[in-house]
N, C-alpha and C. Protein backbone atom coordinates (compact mmCIF):
# COMPACT_ATOMS: atom_id res chain seq x y z
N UNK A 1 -3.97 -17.42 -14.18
CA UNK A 1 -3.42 -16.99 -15.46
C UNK A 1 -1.90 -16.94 -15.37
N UNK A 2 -1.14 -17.40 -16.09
CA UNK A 2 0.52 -17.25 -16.73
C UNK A 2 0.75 -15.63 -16.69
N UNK A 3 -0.40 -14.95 -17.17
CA UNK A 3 -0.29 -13.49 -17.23
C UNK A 3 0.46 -12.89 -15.49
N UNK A 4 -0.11 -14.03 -14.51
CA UNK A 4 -0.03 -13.30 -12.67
C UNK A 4 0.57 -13.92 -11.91
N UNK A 5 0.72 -15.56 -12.68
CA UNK A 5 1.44 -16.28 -11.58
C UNK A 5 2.99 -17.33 -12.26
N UNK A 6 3.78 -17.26 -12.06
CA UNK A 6 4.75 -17.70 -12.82
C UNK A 6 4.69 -19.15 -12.71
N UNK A 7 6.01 -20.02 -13.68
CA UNK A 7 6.18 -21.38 -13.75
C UNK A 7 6.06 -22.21 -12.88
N UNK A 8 6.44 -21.49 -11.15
CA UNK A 8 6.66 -22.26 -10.19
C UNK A 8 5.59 -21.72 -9.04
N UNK A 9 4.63 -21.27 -9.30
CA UNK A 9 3.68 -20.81 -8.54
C UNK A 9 3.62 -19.65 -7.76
N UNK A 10 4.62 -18.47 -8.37
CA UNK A 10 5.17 -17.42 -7.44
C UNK A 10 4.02 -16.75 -8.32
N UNK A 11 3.81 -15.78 -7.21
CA UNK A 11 2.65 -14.07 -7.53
C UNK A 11 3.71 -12.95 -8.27
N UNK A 12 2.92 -12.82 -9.30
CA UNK A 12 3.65 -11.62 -9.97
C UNK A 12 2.80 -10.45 -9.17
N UNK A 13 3.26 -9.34 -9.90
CA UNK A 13 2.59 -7.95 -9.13
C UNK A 13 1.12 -8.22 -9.74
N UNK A 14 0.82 -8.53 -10.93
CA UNK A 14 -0.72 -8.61 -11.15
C UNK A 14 -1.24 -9.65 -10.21
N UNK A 15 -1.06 -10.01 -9.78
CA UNK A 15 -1.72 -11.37 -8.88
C UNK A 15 -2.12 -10.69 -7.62
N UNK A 16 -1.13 -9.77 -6.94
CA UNK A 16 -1.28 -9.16 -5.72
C UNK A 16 -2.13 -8.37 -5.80
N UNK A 17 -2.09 -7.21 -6.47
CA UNK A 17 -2.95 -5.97 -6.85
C UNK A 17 -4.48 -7.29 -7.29
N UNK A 18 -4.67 -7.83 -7.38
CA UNK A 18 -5.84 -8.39 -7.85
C UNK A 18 -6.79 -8.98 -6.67
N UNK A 19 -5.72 -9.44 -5.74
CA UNK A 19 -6.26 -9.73 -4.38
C UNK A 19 -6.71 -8.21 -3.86
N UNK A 20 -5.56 -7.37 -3.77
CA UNK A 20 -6.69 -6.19 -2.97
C UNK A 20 -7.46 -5.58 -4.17
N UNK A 21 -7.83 -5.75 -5.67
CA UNK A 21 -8.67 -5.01 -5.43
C UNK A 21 -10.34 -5.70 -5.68
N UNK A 22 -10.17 -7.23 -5.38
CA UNK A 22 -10.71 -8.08 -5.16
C UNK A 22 -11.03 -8.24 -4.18
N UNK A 23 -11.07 -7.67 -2.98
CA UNK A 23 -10.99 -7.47 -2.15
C UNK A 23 -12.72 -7.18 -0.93
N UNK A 24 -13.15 -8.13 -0.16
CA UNK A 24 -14.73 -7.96 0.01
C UNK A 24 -15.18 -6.43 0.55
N UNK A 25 -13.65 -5.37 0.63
CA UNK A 25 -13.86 -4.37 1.16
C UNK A 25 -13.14 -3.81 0.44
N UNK A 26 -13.23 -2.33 -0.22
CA UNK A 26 -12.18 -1.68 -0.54
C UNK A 26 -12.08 -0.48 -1.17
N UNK A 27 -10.72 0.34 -0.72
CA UNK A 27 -11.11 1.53 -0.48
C UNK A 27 -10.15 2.51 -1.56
N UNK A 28 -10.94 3.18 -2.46
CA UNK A 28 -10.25 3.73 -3.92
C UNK A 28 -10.85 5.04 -3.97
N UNK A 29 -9.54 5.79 -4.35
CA UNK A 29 -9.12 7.27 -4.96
C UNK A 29 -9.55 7.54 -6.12
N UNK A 30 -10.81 8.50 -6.89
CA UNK A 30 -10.91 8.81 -8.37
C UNK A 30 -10.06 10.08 -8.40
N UNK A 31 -8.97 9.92 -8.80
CA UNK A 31 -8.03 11.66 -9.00
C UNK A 31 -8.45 12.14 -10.29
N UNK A 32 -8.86 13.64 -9.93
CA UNK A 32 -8.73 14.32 -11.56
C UNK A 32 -7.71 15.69 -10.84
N UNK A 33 -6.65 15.53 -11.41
CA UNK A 33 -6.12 16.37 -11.14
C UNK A 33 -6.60 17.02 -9.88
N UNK A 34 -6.69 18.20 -9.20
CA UNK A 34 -6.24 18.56 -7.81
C UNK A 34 -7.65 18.03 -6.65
N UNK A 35 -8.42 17.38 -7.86
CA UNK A 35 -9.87 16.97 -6.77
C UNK A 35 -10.12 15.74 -6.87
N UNK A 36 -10.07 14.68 -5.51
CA UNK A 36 -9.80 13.53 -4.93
C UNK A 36 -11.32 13.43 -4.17
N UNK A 37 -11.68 12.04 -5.14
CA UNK A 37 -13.08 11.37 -4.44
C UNK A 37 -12.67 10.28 -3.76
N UNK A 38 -13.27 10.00 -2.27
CA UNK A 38 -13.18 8.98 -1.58
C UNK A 38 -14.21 7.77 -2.08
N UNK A 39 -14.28 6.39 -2.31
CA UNK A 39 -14.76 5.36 -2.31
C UNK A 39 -14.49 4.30 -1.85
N UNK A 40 -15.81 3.92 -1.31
CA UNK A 40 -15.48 2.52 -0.31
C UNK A 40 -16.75 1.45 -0.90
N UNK A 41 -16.10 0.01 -1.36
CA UNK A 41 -16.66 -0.51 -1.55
C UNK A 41 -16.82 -2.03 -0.97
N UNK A 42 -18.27 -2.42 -0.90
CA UNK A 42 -18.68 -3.36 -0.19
C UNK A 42 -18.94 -4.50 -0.71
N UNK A 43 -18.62 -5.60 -0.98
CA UNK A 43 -19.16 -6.65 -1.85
C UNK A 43 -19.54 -7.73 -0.87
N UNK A 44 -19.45 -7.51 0.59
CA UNK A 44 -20.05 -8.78 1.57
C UNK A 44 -22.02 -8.29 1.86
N UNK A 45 -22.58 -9.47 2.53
CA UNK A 45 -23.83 -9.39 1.82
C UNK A 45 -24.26 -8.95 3.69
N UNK A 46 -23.40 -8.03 3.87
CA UNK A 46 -23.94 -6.80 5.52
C UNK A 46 -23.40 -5.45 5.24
N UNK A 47 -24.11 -4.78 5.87
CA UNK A 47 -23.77 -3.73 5.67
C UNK A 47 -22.58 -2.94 6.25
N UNK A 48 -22.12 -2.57 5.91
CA UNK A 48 -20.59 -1.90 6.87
C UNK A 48 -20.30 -0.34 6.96
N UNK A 49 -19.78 -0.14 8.08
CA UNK A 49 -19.44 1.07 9.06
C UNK A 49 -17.59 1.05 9.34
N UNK A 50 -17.56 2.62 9.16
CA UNK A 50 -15.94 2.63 9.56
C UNK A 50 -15.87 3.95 9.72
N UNK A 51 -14.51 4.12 9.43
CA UNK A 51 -13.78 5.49 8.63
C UNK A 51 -12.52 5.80 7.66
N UNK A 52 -12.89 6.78 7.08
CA UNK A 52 -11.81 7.44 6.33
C UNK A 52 -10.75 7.76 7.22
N UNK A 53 -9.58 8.16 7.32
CA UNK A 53 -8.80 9.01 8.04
C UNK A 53 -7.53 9.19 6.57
N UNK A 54 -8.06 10.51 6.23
CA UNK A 54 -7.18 11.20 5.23
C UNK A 54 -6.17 11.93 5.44
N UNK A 55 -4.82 11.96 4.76
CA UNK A 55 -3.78 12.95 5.05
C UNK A 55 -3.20 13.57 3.72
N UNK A 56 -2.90 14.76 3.29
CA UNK A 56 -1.97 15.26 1.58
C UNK A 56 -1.06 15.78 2.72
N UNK A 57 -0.20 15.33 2.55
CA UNK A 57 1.52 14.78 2.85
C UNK A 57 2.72 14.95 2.00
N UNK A 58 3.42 15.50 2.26
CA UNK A 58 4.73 15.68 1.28
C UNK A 58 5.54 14.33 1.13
N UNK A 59 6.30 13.74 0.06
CA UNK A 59 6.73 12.39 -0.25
C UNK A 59 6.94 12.06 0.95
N UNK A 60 8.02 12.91 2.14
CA UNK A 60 8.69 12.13 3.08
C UNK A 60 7.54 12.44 4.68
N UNK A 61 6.58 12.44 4.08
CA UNK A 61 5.67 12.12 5.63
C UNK A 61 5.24 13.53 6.13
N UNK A 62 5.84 14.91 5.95
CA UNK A 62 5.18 16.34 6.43
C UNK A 62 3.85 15.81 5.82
N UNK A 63 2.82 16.44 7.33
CA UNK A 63 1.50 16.56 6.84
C UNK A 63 1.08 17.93 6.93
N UNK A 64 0.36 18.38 5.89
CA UNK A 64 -0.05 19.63 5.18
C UNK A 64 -1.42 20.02 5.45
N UNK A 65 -2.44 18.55 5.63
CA UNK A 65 -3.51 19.10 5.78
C UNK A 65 -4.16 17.36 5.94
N UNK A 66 -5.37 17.12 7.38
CA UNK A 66 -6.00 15.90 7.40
C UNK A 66 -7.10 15.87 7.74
N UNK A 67 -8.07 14.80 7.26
CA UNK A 67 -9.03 14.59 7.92
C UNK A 67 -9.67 13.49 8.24
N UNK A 68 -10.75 13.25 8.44
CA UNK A 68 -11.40 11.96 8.86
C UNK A 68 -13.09 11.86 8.85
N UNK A 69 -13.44 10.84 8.00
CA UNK A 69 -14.96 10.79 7.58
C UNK A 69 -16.19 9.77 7.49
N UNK A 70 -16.67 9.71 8.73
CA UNK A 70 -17.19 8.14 8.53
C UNK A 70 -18.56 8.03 7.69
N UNK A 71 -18.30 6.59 7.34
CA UNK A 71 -18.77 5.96 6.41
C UNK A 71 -19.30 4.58 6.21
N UNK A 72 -20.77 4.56 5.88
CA UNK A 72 -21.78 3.86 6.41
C UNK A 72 -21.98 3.26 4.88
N UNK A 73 -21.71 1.65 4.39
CA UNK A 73 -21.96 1.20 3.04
C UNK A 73 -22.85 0.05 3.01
N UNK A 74 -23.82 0.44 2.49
CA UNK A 74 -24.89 -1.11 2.08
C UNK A 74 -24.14 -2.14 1.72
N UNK A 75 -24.77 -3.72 1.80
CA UNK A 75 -24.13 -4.75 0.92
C UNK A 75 -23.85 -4.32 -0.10
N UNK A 76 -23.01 -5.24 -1.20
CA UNK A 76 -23.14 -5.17 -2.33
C UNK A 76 -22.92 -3.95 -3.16
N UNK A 77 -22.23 -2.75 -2.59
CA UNK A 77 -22.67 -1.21 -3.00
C UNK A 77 -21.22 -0.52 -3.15
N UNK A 78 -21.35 0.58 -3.36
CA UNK A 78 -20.27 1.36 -3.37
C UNK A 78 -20.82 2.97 -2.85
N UNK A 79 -19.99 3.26 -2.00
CA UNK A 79 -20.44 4.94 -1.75
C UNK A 79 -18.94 5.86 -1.88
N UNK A 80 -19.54 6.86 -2.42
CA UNK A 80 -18.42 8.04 -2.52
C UNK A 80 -18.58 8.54 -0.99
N UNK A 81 -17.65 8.37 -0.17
CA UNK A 81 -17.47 9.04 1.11
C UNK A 81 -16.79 10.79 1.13
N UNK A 82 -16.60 11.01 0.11
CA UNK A 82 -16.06 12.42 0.56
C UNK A 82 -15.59 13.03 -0.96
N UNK A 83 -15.73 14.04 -1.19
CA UNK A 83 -14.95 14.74 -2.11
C UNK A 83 -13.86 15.95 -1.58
N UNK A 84 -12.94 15.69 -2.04
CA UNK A 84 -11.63 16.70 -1.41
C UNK A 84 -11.49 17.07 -2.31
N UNK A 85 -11.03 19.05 -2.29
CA UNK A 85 -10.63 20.00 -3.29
C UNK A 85 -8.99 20.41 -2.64
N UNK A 86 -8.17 20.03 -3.83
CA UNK A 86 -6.54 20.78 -2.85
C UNK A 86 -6.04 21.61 -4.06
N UNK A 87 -7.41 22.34 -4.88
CA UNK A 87 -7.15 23.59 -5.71
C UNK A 87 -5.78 24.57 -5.02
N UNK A 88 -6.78 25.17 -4.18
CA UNK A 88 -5.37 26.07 -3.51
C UNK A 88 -4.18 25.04 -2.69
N UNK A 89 -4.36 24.19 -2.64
CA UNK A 89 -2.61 23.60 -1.86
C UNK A 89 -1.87 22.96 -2.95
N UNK A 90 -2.16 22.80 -4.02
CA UNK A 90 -1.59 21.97 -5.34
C UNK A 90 -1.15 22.65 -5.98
N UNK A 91 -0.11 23.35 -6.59
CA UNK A 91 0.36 23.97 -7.79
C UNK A 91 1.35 22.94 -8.28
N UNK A 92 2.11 23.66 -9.65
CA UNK A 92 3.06 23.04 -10.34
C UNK A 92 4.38 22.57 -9.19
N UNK A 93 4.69 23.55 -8.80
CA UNK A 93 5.75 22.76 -7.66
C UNK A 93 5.80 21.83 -6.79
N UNK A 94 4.56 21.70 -5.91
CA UNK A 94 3.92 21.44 -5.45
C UNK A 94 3.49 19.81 -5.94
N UNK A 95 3.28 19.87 -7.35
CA UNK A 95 2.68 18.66 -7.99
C UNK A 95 3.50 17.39 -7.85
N UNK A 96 5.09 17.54 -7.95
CA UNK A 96 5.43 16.27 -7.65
C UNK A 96 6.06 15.62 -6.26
N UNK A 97 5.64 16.59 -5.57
CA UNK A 97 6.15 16.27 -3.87
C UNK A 97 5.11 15.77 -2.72
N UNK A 98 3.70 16.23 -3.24
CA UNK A 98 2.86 15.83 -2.28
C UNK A 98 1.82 14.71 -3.06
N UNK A 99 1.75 14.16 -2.18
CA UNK A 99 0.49 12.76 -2.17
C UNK A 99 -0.74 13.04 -1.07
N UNK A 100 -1.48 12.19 -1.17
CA UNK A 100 -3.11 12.02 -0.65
C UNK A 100 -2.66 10.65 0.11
N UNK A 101 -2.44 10.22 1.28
CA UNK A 101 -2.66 9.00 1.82
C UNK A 101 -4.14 8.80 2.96
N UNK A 102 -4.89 7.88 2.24
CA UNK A 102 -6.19 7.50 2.79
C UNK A 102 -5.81 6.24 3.20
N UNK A 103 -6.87 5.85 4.45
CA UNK A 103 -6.60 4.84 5.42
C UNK A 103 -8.28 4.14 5.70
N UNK A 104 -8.30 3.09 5.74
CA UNK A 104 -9.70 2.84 6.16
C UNK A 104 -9.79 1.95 6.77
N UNK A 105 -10.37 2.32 8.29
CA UNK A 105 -10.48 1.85 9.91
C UNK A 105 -11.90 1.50 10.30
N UNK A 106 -12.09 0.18 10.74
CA UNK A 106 -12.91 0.08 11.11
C UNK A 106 -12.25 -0.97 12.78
N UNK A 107 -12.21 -0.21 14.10
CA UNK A 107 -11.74 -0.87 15.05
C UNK A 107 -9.98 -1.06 15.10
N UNK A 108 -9.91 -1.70 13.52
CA UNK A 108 -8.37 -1.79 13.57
C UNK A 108 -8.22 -1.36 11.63
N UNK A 109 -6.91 -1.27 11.25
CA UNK A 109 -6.39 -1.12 10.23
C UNK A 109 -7.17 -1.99 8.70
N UNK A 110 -7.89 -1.39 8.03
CA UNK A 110 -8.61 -2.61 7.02
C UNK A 110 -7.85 -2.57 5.77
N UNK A 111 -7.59 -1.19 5.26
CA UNK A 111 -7.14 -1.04 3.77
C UNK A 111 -6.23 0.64 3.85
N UNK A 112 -5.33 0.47 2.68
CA UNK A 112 -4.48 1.76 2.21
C UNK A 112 -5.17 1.95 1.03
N UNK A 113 -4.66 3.61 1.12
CA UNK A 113 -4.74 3.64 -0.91
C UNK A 113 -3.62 5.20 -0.43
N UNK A 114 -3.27 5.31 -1.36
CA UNK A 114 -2.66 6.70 -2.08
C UNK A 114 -3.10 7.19 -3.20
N UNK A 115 -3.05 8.57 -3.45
CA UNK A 115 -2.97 9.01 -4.90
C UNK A 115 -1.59 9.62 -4.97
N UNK A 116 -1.58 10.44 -6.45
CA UNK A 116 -0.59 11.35 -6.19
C UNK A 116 -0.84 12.26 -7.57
N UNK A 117 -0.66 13.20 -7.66
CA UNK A 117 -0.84 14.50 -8.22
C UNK A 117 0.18 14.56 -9.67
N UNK A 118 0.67 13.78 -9.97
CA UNK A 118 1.67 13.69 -11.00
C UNK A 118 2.00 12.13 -11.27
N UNK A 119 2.40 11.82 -12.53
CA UNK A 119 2.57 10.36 -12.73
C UNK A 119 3.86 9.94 -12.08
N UNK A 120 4.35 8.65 -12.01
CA UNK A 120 4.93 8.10 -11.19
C UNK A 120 6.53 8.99 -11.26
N UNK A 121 7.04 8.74 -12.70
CA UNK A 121 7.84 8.78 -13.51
C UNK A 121 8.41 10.63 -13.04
N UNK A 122 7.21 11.26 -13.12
CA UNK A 122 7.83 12.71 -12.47
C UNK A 122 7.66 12.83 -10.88
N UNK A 123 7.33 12.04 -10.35
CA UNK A 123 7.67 12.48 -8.36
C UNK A 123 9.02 12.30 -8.18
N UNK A 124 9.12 12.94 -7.41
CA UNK A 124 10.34 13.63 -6.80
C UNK A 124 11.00 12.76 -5.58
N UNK A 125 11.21 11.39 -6.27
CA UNK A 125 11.22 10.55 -5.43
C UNK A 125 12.36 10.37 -4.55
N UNK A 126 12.91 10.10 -3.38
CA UNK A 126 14.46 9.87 -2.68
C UNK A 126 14.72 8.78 -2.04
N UNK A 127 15.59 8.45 -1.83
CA UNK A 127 15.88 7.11 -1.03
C UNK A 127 14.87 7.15 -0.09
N UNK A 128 13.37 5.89 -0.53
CA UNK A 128 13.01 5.52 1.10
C UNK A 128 14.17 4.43 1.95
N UNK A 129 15.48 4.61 2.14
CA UNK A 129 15.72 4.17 3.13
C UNK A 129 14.80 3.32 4.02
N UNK A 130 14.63 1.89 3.46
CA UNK A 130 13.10 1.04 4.21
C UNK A 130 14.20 0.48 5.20
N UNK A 131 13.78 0.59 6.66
CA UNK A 131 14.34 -0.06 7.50
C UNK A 131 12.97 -1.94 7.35
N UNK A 132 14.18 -2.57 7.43
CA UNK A 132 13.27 -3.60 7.87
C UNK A 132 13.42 -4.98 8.94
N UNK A 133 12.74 -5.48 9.66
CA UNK A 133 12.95 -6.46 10.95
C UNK A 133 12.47 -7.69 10.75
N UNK A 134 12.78 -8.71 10.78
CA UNK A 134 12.99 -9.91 10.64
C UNK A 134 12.61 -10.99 11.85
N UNK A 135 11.31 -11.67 11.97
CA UNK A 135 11.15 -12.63 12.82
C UNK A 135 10.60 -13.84 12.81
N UNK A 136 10.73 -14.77 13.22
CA UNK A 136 10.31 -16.10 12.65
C UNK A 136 9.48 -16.87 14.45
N UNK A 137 8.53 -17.32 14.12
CA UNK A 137 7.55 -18.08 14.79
C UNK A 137 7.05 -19.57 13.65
N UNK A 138 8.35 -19.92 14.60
CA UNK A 138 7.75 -21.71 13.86
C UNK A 138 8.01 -21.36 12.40
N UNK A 139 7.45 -21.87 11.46
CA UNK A 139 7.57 -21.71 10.32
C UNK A 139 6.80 -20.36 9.68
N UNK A 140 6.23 -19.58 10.19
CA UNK A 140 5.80 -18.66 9.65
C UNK A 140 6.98 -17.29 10.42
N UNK A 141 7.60 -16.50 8.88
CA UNK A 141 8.36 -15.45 8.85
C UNK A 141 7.72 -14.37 8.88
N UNK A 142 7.69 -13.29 9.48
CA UNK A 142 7.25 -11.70 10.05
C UNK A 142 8.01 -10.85 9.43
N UNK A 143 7.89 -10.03 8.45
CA UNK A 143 9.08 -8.87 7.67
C UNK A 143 8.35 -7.55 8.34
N UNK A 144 8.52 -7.29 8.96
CA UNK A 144 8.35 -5.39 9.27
C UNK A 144 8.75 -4.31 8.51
N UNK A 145 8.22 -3.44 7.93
CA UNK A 145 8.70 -2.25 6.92
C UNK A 145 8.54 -1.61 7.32
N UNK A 146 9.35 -0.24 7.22
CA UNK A 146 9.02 1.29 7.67
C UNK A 146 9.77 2.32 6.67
N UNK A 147 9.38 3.04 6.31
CA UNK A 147 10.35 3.66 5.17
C UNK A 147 10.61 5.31 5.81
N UNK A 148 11.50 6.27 5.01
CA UNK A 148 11.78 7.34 5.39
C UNK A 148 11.02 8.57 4.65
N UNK A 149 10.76 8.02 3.36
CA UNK A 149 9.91 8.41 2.85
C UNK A 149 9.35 7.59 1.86
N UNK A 150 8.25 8.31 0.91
CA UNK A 150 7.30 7.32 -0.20
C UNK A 150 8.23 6.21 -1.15
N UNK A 151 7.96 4.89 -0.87
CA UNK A 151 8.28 4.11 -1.79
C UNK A 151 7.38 3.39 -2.13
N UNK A 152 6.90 3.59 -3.75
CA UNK A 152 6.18 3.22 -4.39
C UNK A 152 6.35 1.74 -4.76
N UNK A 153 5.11 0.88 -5.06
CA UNK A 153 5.46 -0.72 -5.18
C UNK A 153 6.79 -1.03 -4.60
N UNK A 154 6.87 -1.15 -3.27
CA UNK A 154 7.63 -2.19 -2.49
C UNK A 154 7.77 -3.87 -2.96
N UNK A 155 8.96 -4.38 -3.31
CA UNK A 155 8.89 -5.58 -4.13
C UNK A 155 9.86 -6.46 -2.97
N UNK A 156 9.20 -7.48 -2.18
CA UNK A 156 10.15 -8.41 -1.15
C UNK A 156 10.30 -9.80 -2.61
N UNK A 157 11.44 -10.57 -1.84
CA UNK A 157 11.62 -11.61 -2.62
C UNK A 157 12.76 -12.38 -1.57
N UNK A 158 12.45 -13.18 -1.56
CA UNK A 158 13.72 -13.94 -0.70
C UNK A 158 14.17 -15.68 -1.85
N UNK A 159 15.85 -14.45 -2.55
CA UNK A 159 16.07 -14.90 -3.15
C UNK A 159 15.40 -15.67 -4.35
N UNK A 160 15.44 -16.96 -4.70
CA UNK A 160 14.96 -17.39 -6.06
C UNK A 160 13.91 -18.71 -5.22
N UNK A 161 13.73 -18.43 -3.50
CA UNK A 161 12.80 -19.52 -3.59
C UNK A 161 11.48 -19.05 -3.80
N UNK A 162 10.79 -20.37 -3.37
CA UNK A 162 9.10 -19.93 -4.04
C UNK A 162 8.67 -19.69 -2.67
N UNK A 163 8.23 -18.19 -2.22
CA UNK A 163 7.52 -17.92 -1.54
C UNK A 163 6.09 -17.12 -1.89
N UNK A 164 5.22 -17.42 -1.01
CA UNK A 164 4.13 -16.56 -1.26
C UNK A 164 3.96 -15.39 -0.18
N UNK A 165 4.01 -14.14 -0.49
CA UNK A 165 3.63 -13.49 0.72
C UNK A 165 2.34 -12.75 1.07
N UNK A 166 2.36 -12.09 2.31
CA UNK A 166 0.97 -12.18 2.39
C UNK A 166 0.46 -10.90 1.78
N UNK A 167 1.26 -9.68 1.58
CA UNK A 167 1.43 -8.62 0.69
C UNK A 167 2.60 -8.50 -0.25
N UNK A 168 2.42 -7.65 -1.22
CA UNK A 168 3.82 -7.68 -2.02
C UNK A 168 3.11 -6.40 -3.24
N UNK A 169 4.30 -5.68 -3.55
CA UNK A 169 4.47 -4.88 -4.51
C UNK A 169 3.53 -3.46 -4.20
N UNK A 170 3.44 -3.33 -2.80
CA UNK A 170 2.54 -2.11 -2.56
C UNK A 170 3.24 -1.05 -2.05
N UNK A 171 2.28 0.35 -1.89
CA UNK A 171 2.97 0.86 -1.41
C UNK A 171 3.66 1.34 0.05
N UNK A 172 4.00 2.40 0.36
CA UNK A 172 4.94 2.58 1.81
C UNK A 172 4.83 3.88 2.17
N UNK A 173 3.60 4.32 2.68
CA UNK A 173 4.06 6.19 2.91
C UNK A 173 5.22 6.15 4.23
N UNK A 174 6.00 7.31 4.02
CA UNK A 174 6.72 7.67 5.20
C UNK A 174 6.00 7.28 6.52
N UNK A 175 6.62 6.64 7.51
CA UNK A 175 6.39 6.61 8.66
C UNK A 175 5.25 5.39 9.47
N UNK A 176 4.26 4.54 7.98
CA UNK A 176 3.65 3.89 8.68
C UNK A 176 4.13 2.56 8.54
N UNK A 177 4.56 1.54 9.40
CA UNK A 177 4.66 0.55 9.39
C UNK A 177 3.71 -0.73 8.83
N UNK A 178 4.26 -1.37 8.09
CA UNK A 178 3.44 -2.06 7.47
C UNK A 178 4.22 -3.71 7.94
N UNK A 179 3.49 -4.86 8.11
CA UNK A 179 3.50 -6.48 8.12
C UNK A 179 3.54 -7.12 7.31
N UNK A 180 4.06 -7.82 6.76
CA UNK A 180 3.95 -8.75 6.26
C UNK A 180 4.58 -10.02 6.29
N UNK A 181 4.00 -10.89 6.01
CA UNK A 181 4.33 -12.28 6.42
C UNK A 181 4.16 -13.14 5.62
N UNK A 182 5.22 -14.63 5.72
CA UNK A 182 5.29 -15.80 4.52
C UNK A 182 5.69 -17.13 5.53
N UNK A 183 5.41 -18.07 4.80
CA UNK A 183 5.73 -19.04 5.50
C UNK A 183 7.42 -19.39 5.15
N UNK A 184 8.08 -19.69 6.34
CA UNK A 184 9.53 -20.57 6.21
C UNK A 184 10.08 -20.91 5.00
N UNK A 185 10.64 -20.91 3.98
CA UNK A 185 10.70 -22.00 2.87
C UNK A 185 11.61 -22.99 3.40
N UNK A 186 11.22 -24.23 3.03
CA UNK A 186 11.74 -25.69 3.66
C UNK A 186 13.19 -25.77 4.03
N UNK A 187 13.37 -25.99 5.43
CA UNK A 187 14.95 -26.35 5.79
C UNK A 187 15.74 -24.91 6.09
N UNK A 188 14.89 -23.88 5.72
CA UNK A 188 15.52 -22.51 6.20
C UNK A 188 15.32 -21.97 7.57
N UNK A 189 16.77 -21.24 7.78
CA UNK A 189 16.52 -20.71 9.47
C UNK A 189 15.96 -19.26 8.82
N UNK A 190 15.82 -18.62 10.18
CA UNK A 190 15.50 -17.28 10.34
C UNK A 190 16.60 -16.51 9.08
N UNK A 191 17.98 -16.65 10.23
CA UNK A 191 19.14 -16.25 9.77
C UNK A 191 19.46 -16.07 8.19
N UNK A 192 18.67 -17.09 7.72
CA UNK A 192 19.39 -17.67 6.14
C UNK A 192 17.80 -16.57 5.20
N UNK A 193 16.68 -16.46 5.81
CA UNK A 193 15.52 -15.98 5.40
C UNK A 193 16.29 -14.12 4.92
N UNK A 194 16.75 -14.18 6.29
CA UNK A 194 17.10 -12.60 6.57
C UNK A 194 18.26 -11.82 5.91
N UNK A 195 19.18 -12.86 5.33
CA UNK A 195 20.19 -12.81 4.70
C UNK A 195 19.85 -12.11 2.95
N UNK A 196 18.99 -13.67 3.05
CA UNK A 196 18.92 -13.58 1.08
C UNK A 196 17.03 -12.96 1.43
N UNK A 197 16.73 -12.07 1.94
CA UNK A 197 15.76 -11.14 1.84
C UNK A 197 16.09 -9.63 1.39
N UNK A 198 15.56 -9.52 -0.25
CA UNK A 198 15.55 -8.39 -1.05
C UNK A 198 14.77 -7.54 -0.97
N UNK A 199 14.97 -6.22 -0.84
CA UNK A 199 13.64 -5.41 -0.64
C UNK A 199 14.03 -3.96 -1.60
N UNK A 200 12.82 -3.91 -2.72
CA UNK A 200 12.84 -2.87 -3.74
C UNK A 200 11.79 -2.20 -4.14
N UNK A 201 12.08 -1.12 -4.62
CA UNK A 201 11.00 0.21 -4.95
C UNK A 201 11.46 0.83 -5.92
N UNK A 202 10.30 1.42 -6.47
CA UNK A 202 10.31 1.92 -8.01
C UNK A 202 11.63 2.66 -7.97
N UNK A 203 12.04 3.68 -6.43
CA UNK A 203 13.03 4.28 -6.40
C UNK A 203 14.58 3.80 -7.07
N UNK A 204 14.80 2.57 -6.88
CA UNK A 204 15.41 1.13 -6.87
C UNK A 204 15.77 0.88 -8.91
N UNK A 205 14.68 1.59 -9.68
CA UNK A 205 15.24 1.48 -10.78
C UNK A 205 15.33 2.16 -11.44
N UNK A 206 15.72 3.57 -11.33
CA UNK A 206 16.67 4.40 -11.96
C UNK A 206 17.79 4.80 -10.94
């Protein structure tokens, strides 16, 4: 669709978000206000085993309270793995500083999700300061992210060429490092990748 992918074959943010949540595994937050349901869903035709590993975290990475919950999903299915109450840790003050970051492990790293307790527009957001590292193997480029605290939809772009990457427009809790990777665009060094490589967050537009 024109709606996800532009003139020259670049991924808009709907294109990305569509891959994960298209995704043959995947792992989603129902928030109603201060009570957070875990779901993991299965659309491959075996059954699958992992875990949750949950944290409600203040924007810049303090953790407040965690846990961890495994979770056993038929083909084809969806299971609510957990219901969390943060009645007593949530108030009005409270509401725009802390987030829910869920993780879902099976052996190694499979999927993120976040919630957060207030709409985007009122968190209490600050410079994530994203450090980021730069490496190239042959034609395929390595971007490393790490932020200082929450930056919401992370947006890479290197410059006006057409790259595809292998994530884009997600998010960044404090402290966990995230990969991502694109191929070379033609005739470019490392150097020239690393130069005209943009990196932005919701923080980024006001």
């Amino acid at each position: 669709s024109w709606a996800s992918i532009d003139y020259f074959g670049r991924w808009k943010a709907a294109h990305y978000a569509s891959r994960r949540f298209f995704a043959p595994l995947l792992l989603s937050i129902e928030d109603e206000r201060e009570h957070m349901n875990l779901f993991v869903s299965n659309d491959t035709l075996e059954a699958w085993s992992g875990q949750i590993r949950w944290s409600l975290e203040t924007l810049h990475g303090e953790q407040l309270q965690s846990g961890a919950v495994d979770v056993q999903v038929a083909p084809q299915s969806t299971t609510c793995a957990q219901e969390l109450d943060f009645t007593s840790q949530i108030g009005e003050e409270q509401r725009r500083q802390t987030i829910l970051v869920c993780e879902l492990w099976q052996d190694e790293h499979v999927a993120l999700a976040i919630a957060t307790f207030a709409p985007n527009k009122h968190l209490a957001l600050a410079n994530p300061q994203i450090g980021v590292e730069v490496q190239g193997d042959g034609r395929q480029l390595t971007i490393q992210l790490q932020s200082r605290s929450l930056a919401r939809f992370v947006e890479l772009a290197l410059g006006d060429a057409d790259v595809i990457f292998s994530d884009n427009y997600f998010d960044l809790p404090a402290g966990r490092p995230v990969r991502v990777t694109c191929t070379l665009p033609e005739s470019w060094s490392v150097e020239q990748a690393q130069q005209a490589l943009r990196v932005r967050s919701v923080f980024d537009t006001y």
